[in-house]
Protein backbone atom coordinates (compact mmCIF):
# COMPACT_ATOMS: atom_id res chain seq x y z
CA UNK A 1 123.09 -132.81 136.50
CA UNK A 2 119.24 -132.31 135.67
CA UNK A 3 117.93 -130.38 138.81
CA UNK A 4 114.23 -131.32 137.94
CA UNK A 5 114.56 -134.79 137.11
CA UNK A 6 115.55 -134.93 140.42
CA UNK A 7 112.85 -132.99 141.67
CA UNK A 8 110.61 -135.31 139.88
CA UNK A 9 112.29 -138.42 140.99
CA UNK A 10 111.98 -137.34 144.91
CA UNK A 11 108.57 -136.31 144.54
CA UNK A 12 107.62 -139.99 143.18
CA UNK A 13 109.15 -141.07 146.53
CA UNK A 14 107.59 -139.04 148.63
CA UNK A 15 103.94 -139.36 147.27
CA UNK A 16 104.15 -143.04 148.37
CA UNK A 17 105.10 -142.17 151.91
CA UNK A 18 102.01 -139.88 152.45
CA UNK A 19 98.63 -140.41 153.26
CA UNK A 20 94.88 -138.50 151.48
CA UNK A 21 97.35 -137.06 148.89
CA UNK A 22 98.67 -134.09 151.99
CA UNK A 23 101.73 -133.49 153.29
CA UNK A 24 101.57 -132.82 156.95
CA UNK A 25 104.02 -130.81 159.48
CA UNK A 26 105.12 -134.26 160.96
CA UNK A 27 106.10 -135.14 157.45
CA UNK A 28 108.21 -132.39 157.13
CA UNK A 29 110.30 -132.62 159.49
CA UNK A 30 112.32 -136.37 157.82
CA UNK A 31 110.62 -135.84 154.01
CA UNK A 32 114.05 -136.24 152.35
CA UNK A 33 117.17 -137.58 153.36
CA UNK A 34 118.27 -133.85 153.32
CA UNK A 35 117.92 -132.10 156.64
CA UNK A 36 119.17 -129.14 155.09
CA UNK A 37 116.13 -129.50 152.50
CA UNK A 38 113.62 -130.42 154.89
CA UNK A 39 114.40 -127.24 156.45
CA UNK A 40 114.31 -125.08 153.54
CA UNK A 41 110.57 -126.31 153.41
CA UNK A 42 109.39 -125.42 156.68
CA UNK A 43 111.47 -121.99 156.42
CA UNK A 44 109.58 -121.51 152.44
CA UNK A 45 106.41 -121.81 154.02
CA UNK A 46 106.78 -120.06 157.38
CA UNK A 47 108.03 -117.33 154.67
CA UNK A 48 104.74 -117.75 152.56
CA UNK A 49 102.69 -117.62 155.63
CA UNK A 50 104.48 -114.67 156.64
CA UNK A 51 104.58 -112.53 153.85
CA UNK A 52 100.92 -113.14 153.55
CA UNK A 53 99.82 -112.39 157.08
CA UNK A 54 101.65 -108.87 156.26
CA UNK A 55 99.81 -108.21 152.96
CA UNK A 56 96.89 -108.76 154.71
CA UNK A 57 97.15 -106.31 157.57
CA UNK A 58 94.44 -103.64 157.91
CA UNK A 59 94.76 -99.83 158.64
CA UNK A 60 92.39 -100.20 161.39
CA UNK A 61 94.68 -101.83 163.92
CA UNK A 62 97.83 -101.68 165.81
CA UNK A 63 99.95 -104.46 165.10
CA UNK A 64 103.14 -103.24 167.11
CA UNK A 65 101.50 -103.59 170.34
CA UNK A 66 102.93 -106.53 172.57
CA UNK A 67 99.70 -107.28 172.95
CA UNK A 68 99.23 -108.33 169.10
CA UNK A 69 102.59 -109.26 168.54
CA UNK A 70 102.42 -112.47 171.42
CA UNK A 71 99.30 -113.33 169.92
CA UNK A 72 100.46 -113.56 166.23
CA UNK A 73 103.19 -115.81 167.57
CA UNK A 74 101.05 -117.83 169.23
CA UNK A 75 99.46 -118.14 166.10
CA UNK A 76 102.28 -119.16 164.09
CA UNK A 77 103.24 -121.59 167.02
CA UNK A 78 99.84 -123.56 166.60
CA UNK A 79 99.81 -123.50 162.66
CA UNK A 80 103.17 -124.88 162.68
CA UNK A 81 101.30 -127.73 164.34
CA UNK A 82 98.85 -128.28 162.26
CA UNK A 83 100.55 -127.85 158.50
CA UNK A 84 98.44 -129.85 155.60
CA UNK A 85 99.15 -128.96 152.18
CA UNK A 86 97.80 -130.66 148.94
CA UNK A 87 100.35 -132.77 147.23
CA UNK A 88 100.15 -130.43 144.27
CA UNK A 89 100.86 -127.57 146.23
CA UNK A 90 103.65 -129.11 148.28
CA UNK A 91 105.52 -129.90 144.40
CA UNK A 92 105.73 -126.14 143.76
CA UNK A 93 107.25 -125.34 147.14
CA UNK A 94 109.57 -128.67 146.38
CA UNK A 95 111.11 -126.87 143.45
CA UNK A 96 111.81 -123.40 145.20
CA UNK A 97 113.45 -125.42 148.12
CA UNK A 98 115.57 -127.74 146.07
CA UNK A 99 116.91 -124.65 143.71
CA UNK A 100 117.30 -123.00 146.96
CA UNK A 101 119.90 -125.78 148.47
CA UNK A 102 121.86 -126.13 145.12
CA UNK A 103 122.22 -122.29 145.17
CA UNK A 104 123.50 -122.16 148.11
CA UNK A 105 125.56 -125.35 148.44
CA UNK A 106 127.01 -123.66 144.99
CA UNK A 107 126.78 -120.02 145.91
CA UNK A 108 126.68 -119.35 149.63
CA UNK A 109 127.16 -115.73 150.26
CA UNK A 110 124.97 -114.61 147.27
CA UNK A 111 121.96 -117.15 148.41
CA UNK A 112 122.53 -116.05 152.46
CA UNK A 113 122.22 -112.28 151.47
CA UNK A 114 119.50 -112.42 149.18
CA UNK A 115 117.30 -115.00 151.84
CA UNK A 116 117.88 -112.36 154.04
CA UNK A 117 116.08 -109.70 151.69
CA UNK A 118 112.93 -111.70 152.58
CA UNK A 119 112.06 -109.26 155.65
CA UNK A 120 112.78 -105.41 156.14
CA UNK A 121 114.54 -105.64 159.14
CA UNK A 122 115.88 -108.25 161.51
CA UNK A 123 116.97 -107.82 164.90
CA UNK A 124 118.75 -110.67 167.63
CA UNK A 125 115.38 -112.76 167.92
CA UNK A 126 114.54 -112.95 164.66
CA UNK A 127 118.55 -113.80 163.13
CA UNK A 128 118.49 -116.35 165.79
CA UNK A 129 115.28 -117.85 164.43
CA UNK A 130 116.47 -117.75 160.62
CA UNK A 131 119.33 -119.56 162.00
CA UNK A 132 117.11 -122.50 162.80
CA UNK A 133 116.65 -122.87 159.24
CA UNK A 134 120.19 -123.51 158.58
CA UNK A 135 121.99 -126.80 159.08
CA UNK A 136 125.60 -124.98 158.10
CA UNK A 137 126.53 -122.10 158.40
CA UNK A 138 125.98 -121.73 161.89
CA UNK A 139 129.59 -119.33 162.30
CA UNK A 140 127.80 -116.81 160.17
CA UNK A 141 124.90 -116.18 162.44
CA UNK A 142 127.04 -116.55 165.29
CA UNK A 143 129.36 -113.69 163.79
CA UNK A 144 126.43 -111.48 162.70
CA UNK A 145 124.90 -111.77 166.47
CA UNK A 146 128.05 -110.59 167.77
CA UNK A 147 128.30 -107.94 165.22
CA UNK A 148 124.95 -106.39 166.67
CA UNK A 149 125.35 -106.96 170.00
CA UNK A 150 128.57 -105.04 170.18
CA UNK A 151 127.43 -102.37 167.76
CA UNK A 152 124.30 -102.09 170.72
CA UNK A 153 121.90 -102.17 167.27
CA UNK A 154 118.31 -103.07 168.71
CA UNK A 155 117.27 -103.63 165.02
CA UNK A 156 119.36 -103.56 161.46
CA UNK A 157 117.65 -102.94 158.14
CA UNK A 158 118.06 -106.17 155.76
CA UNK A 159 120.47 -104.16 153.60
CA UNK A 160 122.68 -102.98 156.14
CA UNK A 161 122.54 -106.90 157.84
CA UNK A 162 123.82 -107.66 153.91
CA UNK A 163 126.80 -105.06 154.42
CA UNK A 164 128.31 -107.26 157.34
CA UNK A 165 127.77 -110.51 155.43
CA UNK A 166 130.21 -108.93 152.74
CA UNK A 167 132.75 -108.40 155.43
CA UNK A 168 132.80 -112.23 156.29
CA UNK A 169 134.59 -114.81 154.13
CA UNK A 170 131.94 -117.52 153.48
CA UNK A 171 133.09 -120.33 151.64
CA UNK A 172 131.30 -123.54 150.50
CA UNK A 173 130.27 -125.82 153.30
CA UNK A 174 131.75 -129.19 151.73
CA UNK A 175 129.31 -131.18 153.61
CA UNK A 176 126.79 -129.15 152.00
CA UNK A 177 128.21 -129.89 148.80
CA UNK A 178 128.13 -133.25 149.41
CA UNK A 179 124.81 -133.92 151.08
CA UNK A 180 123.15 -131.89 147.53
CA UNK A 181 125.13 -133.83 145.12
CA UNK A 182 123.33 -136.70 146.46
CA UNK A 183 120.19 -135.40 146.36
CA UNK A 184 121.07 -134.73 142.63
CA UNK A 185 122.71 -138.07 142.16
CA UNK A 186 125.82 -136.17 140.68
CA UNK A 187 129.54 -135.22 141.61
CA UNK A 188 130.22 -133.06 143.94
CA UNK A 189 132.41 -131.10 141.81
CA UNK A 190 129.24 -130.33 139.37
CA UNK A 191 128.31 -128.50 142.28
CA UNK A 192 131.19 -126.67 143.81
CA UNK A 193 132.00 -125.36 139.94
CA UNK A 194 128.56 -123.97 139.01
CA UNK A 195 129.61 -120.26 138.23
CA UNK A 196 125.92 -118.72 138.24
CA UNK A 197 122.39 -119.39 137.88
CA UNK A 198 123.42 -119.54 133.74
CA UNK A 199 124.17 -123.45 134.37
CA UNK A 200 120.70 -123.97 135.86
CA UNK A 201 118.93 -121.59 132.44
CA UNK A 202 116.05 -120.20 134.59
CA UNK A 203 114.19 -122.55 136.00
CA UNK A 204 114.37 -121.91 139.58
CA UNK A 205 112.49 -118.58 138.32
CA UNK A 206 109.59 -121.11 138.50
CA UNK A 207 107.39 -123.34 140.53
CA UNK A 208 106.82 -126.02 137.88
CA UNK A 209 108.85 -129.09 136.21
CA UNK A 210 111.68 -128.32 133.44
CA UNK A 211 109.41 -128.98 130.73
CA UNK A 212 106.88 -126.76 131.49
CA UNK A 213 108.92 -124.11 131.84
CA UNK A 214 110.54 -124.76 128.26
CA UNK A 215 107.21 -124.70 127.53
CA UNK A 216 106.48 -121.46 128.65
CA UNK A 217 109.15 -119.51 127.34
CA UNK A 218 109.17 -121.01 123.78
CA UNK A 219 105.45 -119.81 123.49
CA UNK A 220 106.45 -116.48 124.86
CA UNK A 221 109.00 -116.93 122.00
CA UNK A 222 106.18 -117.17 119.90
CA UNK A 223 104.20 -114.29 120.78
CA UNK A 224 103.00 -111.71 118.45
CA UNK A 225 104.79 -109.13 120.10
CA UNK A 226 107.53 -109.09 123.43
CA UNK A 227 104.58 -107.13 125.99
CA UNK A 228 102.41 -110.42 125.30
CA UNK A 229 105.59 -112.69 125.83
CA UNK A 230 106.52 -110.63 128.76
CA UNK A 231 102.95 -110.96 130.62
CA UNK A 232 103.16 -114.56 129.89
CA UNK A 233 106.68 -114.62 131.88
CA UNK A 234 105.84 -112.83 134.78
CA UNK A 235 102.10 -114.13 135.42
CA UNK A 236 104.05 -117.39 135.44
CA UNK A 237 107.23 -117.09 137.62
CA UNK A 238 107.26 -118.67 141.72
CA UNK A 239 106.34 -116.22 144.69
CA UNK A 240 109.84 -115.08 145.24
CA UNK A 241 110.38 -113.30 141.83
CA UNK A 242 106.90 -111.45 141.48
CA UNK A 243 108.05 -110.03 144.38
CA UNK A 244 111.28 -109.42 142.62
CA UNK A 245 110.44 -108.39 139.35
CA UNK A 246 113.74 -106.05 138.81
CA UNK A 247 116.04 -108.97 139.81
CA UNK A 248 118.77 -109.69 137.64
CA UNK A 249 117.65 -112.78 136.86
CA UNK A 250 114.15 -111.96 135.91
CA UNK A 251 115.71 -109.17 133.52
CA UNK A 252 118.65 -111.84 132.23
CA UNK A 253 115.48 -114.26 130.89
CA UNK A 254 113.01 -110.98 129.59
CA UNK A 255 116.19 -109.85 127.75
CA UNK A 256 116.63 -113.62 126.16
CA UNK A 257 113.12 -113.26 125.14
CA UNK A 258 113.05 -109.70 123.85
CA UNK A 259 116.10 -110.95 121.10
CA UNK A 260 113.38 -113.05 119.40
CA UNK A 261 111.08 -109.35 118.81
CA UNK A 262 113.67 -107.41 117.83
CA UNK A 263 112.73 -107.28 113.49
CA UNK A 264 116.27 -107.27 111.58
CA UNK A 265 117.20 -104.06 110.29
C-alpha cells in the first residue's frame, strides 16, 4: 500500500478531466470516485478559508453581531460558488484529504476527535454542518446532537465535544474501509490493521509527494546541527501541523531526526 503513488496516480486522472489547469467548485463535487474524498476537499478548504478569515480579523470591529455574522455567511455561501484553485494548489490539498480518509477509514475515533479540534467551540448549527462533511458516521453526530440538546448546552468547547466522543463506541465503517482500499488499489485488510500513523512514516505531516518528503528529512538528516534540521521540518510541514506544532506526531518525526545529532559518547 503506497498512499502517494496513489495520490499521484489520481492526480494524473484528474488533470485530464479539467480545464485552464483549475479545479473548480463544480469539479469538486464528483472529482474521485470517492464521495467520502470529495468531501474531505470541500470540508479542507472551507477549513482553510475559515481559519484564515479568523486570522485576519481586526480589533476595530464587532464580529459577534448578527449583523456581521449573516453577512460572513453569505459570504461563504457565494465563494462556495465560485471555487477556482490552481492545479498545483489543488495537489497539496489532495494529499491532506487522502491521508485524511485512510486515517479515518483506519482510525475513526482518533481522526473524528482531532477534526473536531479544528474550531474552539461548536454548538447544534455548526455539528450539523460538519456532519455534511461526512458520508459515515452519521450515528455519531446524531448521538452528539442529542447529547447537547438534552444537556440544554447552547455551545460546547471542542475539548469537552471530544469527552462525549470517548463515551461512544465508534468502530470502523466497513464500507469506508472498502470504498479507501480502492482508492489505494489494496486489501481492505491493509486498511482495517494499520495500528498508527507509524505504517504511513510521516508523510501526511506534509503537503507534497513521498519523495519529496524523503527528501526533506534526509537533508535535515544532514544538517550541521538538529535547530537547522528542525527549521527545515517545520517551515516545511501542511497547514494542519504548523498549527499543531506540539502534536505527537510532529514530536515522534523531530525526535527521529534529533538521533542523527546526538555525538556518541
Amino acid at each position: 500500500m503506497d498512499l502517494n503513488r496513489s495520490c499521484e496516480n489520481q492526480l494524473k486522472k484528474i488533470e485530464k478531466t479539467i480545464s485552464s489547469n483549475k479545479v473548480k467548485g463544480k469539479d469538486l463535487i464528483k472529482i474521485t470516485d470517492s464521495k467520502q474524498l470529495n468531501l474531505f476537499l470541500i470540508k479542507n478548504i472551507y477549513d482553510k478559508w475559515n481559519k484564515n478569515f479568523k486570522k485576519n480579523k481586526m480589533n476595530y470591529f464587532d464580529y459577534e453581531t448578527k449583523e456581521v455574522e449573516e453577512a460572513t455567511k453569505n459570504m461563504m455561501n457565494v465563494l462556495s460558488n465560485n471555487i477556482c484553485i490552481d492545479f498545483d494548489e489543488f495537489k497539496k490539498l489532495f494529499y491532506i484529504s487522502m491521508a485524511e480518509i485512510v486515517e479515518l477509514a483506519s482510525k475513526p475515533k482518533g481522526f473524528l476527535k482531532k477534526d473536531f479540534l479544528n474550531y474552539s467551540w461548536y454548538d447544534l448549527e455548526r455539528i450539523k454542518i460538519r456532519s455534511k462533511y461526512y458520508e459515515y458516521f452519521k450515528d455519531l453526530f446524531k448521538i452528539l446532537i442529542e447529547k447537547i440538546e438534552s444537556n440544554r448546552e447552547i455551545s460546547i468547547k471542542s475539548h469537552e465535544l471530544n469527552k462525549y466522543v470517548d463515551e461512544i463506541t465508534i468502530e470502523q465503517n466497513h464500507e469506508l474501509v472498502k470504498e479507501v482500499s480502492k482508492l489505494l488499489k489494496c486489501d481492505t485488510e491493509e486498511i482495517s490493521s494499520i495500528k498508527d500513523k507509524s505504517e504511513f512514516p510521516y508523510y501526511s505531516l506534509f503537503s507534497i509527494n513521498k519523495n519529496e518528503v524523503d527528501s526533506i528529512i534526509k537533508e535535515a538528516k544532514s544538517k550541521e546541527n538538529f535547530e537547522n534540521a528542525a527549521v527545515l521540518i517545520l517551515d516545511n510541514l501542511n497547514e494542519y501541523y504548523k498549527k499543531n506544532l506540539l502534536s505527537n506526531d510532529v514530536k515522534s518525526l523531530l525526535f527521529e531526526i534529533k538521533k542523527n545529532h546526538i555525538s556518541p559518547s
